[in-house]
N, C-alpha and C. Protein backbone atom coordinates (compact mmCIF):
# COMPACT_ATOMS: atom_id res chain seq x y z
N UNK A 1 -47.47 68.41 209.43
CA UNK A 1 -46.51 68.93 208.47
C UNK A 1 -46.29 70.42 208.71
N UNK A 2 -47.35 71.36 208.98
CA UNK A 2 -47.28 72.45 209.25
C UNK A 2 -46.22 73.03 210.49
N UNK A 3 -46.46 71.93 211.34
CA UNK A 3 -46.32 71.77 212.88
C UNK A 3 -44.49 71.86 212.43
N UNK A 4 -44.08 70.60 211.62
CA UNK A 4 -42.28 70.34 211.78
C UNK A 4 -41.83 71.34 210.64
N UNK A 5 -42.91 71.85 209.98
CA UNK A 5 -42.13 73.51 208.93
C UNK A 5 -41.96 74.42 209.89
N UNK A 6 -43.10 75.14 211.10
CA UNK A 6 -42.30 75.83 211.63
C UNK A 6 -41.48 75.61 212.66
N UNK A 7 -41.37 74.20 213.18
CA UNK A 7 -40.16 74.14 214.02
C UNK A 7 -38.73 73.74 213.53
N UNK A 8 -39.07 73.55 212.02
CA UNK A 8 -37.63 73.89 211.69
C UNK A 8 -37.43 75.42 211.06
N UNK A 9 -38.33 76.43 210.72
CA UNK A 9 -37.52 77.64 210.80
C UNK A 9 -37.16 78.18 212.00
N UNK A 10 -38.02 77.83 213.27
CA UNK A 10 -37.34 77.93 214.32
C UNK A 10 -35.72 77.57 214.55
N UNK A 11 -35.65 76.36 214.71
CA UNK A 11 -34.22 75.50 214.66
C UNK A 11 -32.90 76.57 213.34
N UNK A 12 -33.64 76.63 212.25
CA UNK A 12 -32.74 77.31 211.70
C UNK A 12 -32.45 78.80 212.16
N UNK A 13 -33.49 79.32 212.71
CA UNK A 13 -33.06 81.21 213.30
C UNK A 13 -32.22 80.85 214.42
N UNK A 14 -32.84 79.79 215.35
CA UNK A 14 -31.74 79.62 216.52
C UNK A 14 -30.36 79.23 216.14
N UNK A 15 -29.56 78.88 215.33
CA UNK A 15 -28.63 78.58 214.31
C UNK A 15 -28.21 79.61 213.87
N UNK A 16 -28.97 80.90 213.52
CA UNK A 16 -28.50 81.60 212.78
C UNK A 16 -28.08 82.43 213.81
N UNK A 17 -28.86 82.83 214.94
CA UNK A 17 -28.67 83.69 216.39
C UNK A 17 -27.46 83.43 217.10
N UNK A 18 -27.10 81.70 217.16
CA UNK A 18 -26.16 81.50 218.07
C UNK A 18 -24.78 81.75 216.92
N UNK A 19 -24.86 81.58 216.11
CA UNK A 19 -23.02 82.16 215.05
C UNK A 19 -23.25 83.48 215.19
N UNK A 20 -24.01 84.31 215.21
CA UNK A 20 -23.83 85.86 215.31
C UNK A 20 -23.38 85.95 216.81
N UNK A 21 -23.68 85.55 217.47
CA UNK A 21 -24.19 85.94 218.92
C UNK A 21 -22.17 85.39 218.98
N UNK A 22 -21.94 84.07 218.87
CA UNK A 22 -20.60 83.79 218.94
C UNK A 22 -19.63 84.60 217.95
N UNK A 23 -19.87 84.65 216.77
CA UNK A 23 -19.03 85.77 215.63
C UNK A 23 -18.64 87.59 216.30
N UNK A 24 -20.01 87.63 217.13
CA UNK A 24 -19.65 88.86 217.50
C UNK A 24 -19.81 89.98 216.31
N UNK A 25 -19.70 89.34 214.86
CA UNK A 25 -19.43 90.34 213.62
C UNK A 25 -20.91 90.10 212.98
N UNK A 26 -21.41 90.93 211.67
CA UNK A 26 -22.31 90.61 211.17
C UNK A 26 -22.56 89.20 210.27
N UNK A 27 -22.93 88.29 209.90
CA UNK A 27 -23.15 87.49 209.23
C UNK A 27 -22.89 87.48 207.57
N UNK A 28 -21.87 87.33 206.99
CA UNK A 28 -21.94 87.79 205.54
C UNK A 28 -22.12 86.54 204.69
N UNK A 29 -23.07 86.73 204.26
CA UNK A 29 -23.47 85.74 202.58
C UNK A 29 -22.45 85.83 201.70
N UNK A 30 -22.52 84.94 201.45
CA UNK A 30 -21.19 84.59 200.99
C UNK A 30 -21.78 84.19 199.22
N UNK A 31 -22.78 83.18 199.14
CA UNK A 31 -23.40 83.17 198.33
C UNK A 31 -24.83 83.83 197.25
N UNK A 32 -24.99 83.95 196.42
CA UNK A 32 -26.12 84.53 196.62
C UNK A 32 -28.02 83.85 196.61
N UNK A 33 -27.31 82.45 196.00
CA UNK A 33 -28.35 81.29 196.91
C UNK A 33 -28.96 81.22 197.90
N UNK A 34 -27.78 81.24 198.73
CA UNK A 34 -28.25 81.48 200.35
C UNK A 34 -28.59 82.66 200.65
N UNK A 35 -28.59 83.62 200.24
CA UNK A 35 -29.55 84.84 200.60
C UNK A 35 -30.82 84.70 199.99
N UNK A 36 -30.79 83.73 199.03
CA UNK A 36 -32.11 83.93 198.14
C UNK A 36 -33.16 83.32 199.14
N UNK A 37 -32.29 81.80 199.86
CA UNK A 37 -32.87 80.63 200.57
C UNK A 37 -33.41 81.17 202.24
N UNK A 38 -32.55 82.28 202.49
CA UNK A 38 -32.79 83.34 203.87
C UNK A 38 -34.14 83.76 203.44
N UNK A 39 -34.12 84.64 202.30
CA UNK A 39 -35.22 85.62 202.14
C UNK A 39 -36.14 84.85 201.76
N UNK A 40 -36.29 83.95 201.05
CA UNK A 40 -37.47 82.91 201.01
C UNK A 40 -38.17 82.49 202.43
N UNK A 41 -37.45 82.01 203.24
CA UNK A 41 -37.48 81.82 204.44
C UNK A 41 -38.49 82.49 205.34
N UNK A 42 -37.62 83.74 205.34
CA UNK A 42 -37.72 85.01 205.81
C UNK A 42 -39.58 85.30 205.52
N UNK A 43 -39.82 85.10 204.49
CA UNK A 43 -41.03 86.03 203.84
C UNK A 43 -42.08 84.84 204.46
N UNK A 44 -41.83 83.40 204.27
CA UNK A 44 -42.45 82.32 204.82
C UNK A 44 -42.85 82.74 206.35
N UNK A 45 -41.81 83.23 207.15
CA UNK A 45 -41.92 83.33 208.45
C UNK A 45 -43.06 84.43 208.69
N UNK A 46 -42.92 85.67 207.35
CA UNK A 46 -44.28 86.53 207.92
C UNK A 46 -45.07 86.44 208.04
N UNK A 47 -45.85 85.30 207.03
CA UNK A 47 -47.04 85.00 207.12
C UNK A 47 -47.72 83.68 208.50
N UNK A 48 -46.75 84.11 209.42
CA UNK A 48 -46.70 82.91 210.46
C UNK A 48 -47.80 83.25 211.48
N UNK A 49 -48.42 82.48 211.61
CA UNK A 49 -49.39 82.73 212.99
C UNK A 49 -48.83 83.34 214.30
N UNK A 50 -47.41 82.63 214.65
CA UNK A 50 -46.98 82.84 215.69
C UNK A 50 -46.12 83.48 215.83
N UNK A 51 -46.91 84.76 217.19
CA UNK A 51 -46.14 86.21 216.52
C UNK A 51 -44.96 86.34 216.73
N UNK A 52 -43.90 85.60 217.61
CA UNK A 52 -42.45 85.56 217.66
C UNK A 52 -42.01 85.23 216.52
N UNK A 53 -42.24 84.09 215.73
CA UNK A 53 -41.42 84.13 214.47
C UNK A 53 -41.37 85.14 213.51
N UNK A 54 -43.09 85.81 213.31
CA UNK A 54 -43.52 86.69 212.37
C UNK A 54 -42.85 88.41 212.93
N UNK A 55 -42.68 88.28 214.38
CA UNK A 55 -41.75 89.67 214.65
C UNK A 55 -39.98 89.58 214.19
N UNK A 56 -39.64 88.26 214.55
CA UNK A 56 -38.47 87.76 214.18
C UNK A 56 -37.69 88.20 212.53
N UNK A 57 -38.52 87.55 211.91
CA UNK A 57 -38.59 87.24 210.85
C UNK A 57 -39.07 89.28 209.80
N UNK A 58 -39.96 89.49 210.41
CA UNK A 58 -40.11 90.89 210.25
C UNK A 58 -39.06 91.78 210.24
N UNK A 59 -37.88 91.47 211.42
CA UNK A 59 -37.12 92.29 211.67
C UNK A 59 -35.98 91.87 211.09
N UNK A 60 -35.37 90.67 210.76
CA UNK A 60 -34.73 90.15 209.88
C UNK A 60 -34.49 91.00 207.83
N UNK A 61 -36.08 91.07 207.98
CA UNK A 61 -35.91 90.98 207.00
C UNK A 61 -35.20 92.32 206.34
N UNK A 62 -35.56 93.29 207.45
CA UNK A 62 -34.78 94.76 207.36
C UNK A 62 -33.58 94.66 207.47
N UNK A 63 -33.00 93.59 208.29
CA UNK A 63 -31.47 93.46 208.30
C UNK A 63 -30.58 92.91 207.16
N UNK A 64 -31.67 92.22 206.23
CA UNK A 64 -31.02 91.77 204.96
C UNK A 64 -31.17 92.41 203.56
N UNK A 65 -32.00 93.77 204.25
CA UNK A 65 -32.05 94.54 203.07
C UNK A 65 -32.82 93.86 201.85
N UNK A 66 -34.07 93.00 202.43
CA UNK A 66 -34.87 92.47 201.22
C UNK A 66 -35.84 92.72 200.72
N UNK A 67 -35.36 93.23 199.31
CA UNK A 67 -36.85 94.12 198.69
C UNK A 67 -37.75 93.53 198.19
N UNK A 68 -37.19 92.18 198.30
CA UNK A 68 -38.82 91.54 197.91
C UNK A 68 -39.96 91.20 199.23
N UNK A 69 -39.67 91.94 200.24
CA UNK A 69 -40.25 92.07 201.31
C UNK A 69 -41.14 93.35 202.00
N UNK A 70 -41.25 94.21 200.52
CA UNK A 70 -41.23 95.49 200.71
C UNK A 70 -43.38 95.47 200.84
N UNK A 71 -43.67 94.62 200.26
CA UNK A 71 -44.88 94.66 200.01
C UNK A 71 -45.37 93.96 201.01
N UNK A 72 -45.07 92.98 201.86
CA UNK A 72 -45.50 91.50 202.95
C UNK A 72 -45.30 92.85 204.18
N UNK A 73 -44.17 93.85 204.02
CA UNK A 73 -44.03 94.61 205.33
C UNK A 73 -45.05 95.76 205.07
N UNK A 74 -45.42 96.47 204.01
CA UNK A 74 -46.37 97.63 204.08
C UNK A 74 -47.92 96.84 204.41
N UNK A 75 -48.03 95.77 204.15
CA UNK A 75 -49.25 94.82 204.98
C UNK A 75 -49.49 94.96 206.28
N UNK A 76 -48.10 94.77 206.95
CA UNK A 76 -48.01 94.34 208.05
C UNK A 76 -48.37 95.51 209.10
N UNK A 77 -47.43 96.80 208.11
CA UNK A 77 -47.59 98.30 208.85
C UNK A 77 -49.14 98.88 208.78
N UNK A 78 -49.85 98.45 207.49
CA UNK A 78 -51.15 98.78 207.44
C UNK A 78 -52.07 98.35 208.28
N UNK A 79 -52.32 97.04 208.46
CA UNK A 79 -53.33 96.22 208.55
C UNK A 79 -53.27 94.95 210.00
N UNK A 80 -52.01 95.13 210.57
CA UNK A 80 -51.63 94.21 211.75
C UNK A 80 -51.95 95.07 212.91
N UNK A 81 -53.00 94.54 213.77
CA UNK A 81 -53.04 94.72 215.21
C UNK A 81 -52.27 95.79 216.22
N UNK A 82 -51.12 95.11 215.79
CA UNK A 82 -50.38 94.81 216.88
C UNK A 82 -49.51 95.79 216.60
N UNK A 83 -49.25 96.68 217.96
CA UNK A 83 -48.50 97.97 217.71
C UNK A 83 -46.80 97.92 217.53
N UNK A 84 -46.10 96.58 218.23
CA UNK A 84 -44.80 96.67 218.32
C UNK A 84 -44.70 95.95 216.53
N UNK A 85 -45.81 94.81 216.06
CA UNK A 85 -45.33 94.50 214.42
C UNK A 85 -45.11 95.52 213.64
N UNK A 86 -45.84 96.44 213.74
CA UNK A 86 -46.12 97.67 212.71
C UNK A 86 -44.53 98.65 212.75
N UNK A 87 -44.49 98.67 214.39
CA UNK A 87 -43.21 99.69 214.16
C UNK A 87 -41.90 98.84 214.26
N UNK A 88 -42.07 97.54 214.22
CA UNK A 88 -40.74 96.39 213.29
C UNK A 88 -40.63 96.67 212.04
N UNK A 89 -42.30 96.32 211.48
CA UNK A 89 -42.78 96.55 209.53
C UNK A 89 -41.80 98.06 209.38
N UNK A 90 -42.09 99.62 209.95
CA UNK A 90 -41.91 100.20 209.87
C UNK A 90 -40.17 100.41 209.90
N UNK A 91 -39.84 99.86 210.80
CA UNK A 91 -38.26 100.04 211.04
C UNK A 91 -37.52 99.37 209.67
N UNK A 92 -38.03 98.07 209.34
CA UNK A 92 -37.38 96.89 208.33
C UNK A 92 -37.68 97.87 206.97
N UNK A 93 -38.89 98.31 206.64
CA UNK A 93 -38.56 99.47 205.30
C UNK A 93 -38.13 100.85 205.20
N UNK A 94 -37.51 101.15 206.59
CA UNK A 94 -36.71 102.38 206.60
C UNK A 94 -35.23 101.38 206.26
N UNK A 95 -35.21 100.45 206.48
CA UNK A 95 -33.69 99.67 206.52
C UNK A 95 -33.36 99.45 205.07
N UNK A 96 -34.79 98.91 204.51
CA UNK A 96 -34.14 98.48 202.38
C UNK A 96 -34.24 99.50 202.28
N UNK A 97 -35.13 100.89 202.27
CA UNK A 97 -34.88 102.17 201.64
C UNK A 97 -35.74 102.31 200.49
N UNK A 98 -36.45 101.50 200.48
CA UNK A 98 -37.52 101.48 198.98
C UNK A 98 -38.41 102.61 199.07
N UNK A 99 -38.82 103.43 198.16
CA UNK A 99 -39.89 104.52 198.32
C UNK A 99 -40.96 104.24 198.78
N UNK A 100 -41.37 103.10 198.14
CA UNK A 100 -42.85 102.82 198.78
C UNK A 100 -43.01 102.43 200.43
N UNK A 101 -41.50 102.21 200.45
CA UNK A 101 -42.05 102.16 202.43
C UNK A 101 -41.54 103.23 202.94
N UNK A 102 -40.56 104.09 202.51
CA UNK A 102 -40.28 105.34 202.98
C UNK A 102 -41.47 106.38 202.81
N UNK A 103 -42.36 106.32 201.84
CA UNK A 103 -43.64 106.86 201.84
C UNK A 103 -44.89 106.17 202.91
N UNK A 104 -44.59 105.43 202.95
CA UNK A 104 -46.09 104.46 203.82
C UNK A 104 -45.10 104.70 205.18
N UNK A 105 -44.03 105.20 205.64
CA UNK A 105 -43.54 105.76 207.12
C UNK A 105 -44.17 107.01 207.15
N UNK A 106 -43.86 107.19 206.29
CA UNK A 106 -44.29 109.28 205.90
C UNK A 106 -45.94 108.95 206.38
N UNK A 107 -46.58 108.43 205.66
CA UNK A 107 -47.96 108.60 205.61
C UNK A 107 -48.25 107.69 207.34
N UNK A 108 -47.80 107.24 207.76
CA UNK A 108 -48.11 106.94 209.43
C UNK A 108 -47.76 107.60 210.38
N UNK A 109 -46.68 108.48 209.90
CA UNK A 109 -47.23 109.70 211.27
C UNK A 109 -48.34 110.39 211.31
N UNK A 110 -48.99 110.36 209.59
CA UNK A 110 -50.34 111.29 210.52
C UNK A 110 -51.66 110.59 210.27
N UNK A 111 -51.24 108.95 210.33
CA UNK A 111 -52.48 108.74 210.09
C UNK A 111 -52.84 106.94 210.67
N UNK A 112 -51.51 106.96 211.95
CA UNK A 112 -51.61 105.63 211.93
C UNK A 112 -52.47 105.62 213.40
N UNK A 113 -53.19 105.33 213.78
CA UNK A 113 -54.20 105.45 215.37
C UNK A 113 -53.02 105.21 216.84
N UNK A 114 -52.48 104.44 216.77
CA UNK A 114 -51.51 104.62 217.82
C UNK A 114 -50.36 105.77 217.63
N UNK A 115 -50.30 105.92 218.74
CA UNK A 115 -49.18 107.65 219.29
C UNK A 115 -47.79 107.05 219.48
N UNK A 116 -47.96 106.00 219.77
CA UNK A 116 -46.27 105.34 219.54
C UNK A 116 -45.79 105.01 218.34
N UNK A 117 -46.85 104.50 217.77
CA UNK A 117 -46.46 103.91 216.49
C UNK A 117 -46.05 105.31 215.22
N UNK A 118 -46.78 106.07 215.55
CA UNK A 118 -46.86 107.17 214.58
C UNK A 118 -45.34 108.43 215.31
N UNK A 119 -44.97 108.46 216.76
CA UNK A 119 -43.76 108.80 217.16
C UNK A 119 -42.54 107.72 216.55
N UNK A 120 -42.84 106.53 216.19
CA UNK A 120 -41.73 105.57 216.11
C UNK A 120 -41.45 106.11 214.58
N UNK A 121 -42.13 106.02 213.77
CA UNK A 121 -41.97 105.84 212.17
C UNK A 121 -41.52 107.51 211.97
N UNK A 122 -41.91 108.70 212.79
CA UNK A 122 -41.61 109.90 213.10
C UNK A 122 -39.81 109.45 212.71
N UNK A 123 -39.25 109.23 213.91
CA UNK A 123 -37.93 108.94 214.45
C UNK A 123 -37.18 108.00 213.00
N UNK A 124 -37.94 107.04 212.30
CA UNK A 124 -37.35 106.79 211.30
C UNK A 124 -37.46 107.61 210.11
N UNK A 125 -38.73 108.50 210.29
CA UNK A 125 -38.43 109.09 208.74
C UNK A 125 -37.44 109.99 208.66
N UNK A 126 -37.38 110.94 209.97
CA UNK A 126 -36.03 112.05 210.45
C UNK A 126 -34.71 111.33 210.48
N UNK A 127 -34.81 109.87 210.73
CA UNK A 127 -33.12 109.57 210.25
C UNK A 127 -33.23 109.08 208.91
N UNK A 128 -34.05 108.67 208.19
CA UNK A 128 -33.91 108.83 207.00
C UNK A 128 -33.45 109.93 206.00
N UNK A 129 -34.04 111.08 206.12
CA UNK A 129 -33.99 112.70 205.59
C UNK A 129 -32.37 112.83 205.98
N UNK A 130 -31.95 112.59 207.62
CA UNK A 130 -31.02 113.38 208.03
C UNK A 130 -29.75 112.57 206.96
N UNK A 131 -30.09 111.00 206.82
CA UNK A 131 -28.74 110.18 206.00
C UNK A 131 -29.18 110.40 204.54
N UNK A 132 -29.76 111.32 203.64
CA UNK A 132 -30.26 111.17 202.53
C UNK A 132 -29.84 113.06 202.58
N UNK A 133 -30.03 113.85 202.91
CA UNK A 133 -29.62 115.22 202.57
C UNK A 133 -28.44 116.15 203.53
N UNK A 134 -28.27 114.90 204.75
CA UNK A 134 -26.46 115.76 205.17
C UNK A 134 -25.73 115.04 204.77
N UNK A 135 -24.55 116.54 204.47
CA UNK A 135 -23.58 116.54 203.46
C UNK A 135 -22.20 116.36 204.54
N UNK A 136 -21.34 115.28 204.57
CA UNK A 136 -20.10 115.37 205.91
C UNK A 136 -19.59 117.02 205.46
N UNK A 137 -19.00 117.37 206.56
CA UNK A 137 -18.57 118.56 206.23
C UNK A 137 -16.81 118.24 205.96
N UNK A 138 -16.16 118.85 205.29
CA UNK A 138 -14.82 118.49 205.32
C UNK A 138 -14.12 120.07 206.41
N UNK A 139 -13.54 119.16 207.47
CA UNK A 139 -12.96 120.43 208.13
C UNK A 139 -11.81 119.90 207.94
N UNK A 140 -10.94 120.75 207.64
CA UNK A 140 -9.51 121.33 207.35
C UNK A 140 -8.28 120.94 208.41
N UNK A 141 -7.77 121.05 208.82
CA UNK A 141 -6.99 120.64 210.00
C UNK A 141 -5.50 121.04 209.61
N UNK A 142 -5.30 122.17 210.54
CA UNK A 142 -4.18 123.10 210.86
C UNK A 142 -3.42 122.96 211.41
């Protein structure tokens, strides 16, 4: 049973990959069911053994802007191994924008043991700051 749950969230991401991949455009929900039924999904997939779905699914979840994912990803950035999950975890809560992961980026540059990982979340907290306190300039045109 375990075995045909994750090969059908498999089957469903490959589904979801090939209409983007053909749309060319972003994917818009149309409902808000089906975002509920994504992000359900979605959060299922983190806790996955197998780390393609759980990177998948990680990085997803930043793309859907889901804050009920905000807590499954500061786990992931804390406490996972694995240096490329952490700076996915890291990228997906610079993406919802929630404080608590814009703070837990802050707090891994100086305190996360890998030098990539702590340069990566660097690079998101500086585009964070830069889209949160510049102002467009209005130039005039003569």
């Amino acid at each position: 049973m375990k075995r045909f749950g994750s090969l059908s969230l498999l089957l469903v991401w490959v589904v979801i990959l090939n209409i983007c991949s053909i749309a060319q455009t972003p994917v818009e929900i149309k409902s808000s069911a089906n975002l509920q039924n994504i992000s359900e999904s979605l959060l299922m997939g983190v806790h996955s053994d197998n780390p393609g779905v759980k990177a998948k699914c990680t990085y997803l979840l930043g793309e859907f802007c889901c804050s009920k994912a905000v807590i499954p990803l500061l786990s992931i950035l804390h406490n996972c191994d694995c240096e490329e999950l952490r700076i996915l975890a890291a990228l997906s809560l610079y993406k919802i924008g929630d404080a608590r992961g814009i703070f837990a980026i802050k707090q891994a540059i100086k305190f996360d043991e890998s030098d990539w990982v702590r340069r990566m979340c660097r690079n998101f907290y500086n585009a964070y700051l830069l889209e949160k306190y510049s102002k467009p300039v209005d130039v005039a045109s003569n």
